[in-house]
C-alpha atoms as a PDB file:
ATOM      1  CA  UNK A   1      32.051  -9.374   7.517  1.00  0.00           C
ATOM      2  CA  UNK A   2      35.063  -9.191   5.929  1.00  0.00           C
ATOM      3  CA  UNK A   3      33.410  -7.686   2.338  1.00  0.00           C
ATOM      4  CA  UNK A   4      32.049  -5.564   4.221  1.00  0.00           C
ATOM      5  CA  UNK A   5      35.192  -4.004   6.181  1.00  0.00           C
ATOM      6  CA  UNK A   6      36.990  -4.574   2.773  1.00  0.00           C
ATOM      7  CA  UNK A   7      33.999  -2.432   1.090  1.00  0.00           C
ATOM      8  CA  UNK A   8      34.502   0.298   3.535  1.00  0.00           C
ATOM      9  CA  UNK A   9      38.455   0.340   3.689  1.00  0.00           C
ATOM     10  CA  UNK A  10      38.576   0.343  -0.466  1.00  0.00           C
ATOM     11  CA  UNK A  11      36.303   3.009  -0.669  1.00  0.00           C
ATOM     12  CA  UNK A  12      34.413   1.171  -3.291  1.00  0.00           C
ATOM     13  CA  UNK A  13      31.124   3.181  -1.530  1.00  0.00           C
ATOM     14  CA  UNK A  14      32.167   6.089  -3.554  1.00  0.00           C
ATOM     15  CA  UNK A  15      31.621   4.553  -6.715  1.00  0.00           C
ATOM     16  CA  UNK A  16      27.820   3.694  -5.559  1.00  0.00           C
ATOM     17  CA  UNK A  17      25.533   6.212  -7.329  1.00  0.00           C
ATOM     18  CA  UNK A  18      22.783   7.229  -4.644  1.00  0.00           C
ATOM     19  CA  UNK A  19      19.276   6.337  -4.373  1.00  0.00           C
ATOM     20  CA  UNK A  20      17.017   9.351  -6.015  1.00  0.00           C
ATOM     21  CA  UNK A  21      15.008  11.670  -3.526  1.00  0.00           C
ATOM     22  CA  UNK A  22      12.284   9.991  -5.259  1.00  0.00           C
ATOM     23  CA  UNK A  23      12.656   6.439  -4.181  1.00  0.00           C
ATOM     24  CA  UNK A  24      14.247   7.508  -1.047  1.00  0.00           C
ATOM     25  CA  UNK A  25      12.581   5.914   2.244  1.00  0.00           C
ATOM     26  CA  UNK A  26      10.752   9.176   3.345  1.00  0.00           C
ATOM     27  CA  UNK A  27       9.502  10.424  -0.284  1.00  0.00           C
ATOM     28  CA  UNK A  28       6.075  10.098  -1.095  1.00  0.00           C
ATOM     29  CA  UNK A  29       5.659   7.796  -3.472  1.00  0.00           C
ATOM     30  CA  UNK A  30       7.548   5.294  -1.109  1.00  0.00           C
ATOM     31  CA  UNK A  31       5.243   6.562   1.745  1.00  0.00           C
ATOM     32  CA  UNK A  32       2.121   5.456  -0.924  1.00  0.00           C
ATOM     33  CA  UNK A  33       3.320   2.281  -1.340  1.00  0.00           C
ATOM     34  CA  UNK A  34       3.627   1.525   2.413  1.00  0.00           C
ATOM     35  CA  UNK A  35       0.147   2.285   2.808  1.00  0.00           C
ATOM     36  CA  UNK A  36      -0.736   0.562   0.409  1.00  0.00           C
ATOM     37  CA  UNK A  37       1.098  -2.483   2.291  1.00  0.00           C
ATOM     38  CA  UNK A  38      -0.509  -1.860   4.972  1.00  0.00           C
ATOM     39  CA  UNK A  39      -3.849  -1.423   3.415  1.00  0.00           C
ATOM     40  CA  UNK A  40      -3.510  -5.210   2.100  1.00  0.00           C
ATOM     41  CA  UNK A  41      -2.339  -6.630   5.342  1.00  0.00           C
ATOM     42  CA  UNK A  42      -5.550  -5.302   7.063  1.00  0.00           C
ATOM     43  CA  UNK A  43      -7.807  -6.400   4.207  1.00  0.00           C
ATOM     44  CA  UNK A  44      -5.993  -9.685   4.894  1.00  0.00           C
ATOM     45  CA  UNK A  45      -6.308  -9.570   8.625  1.00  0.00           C
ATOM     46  CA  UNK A  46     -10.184  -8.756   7.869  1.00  0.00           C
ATOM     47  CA  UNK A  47     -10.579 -11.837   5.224  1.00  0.00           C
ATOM     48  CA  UNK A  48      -9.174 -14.065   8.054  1.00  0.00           C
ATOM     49  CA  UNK A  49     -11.509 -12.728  10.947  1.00  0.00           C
ATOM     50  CA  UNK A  50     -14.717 -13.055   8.634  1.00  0.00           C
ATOM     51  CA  UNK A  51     -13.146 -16.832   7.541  1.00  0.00           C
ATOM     52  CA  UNK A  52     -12.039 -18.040  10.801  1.00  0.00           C
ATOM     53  CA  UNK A  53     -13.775 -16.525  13.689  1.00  0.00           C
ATOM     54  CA  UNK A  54     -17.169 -15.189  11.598  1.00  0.00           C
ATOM     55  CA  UNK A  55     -17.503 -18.463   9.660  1.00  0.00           C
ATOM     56  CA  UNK A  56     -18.455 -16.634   6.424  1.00  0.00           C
ATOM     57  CA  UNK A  57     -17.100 -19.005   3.809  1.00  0.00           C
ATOM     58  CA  UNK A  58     -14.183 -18.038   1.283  1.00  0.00           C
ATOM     59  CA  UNK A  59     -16.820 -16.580  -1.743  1.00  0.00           C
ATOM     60  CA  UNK A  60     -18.567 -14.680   1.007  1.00  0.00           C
ATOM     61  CA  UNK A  61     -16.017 -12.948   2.349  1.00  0.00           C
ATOM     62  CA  UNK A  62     -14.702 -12.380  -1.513  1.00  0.00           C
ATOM     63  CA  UNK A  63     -17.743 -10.922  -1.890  1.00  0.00           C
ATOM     64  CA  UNK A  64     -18.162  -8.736   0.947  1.00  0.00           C
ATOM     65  CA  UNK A  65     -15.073  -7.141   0.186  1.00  0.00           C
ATOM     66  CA  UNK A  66     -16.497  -6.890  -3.719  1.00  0.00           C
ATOM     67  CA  UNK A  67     -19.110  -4.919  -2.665  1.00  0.00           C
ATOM     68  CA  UNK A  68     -17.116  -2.706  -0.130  1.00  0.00           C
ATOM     69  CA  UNK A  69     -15.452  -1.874  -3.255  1.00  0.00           C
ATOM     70  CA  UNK A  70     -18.218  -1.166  -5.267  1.00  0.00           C
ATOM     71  CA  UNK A  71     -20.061   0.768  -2.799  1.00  0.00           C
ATOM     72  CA  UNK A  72     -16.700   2.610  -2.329  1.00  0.00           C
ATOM     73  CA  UNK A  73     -16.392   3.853  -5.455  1.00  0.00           C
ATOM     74  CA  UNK A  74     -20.021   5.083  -6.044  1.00  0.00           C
ATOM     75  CA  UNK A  75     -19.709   7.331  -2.913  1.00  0.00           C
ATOM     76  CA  UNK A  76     -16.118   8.565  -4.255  1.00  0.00           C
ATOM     77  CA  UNK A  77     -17.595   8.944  -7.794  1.00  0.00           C
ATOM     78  CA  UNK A  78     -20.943  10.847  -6.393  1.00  0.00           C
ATOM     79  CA  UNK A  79     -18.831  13.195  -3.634  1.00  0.00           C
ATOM     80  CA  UNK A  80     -16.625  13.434  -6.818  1.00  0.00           C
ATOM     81  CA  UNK A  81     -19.396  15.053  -8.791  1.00  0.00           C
ATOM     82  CA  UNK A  82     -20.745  16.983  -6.526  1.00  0.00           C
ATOM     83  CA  UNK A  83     -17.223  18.495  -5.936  1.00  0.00           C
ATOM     84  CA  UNK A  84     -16.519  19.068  -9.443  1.00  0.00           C
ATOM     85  CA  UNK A  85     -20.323  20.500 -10.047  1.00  0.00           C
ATOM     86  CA  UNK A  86     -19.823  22.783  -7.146  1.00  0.00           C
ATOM     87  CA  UNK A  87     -16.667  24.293  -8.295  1.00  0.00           C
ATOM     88  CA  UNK A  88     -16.918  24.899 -11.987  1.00  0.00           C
END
């Protein structure tokens, strides 16, 4: 407590460079990585529910989520295509 009130009574916060726009708390890429937090905390969630209360065993549920991913990215690679065939 006492740093602190010293830290504030110095003004030693004056000699703190601040944090870029860019890695502020509302910027985008900080906003990305949140979701992306949040993303793995839900996969997580869903590996537990399939584990525990599903009783798919570990490699099952490893693979379920392997072929979420692959199925994933052939429907963003194919609406990707027809996107870019559309357009040009």
């Amino acid at each position: 407590k006492s740093d602190f009130i010293n830290f504030i009574s110095d003004q030693e916060w004056k000699s703190i460079e601040p944090v870029s726009s860019w890695f502020g708390p509302s910027s985008f890429l900080m906003s990305s990585m949140s979701a992306l937090f949040q993303l793995s905390m839900w996969i997580r969630h869903c590996h537990n529910y399939l584990t525990e209360n599903v009783g798919i065993p570990v490699w099952g549920s490893y693979a379920v989520f392997a072929l979420a991913t692959l199925l994933s990215g052939l429907i963003l690679g194919l609406v990707s295509e027809t996107l870019e065939r559309d357009w040009l």
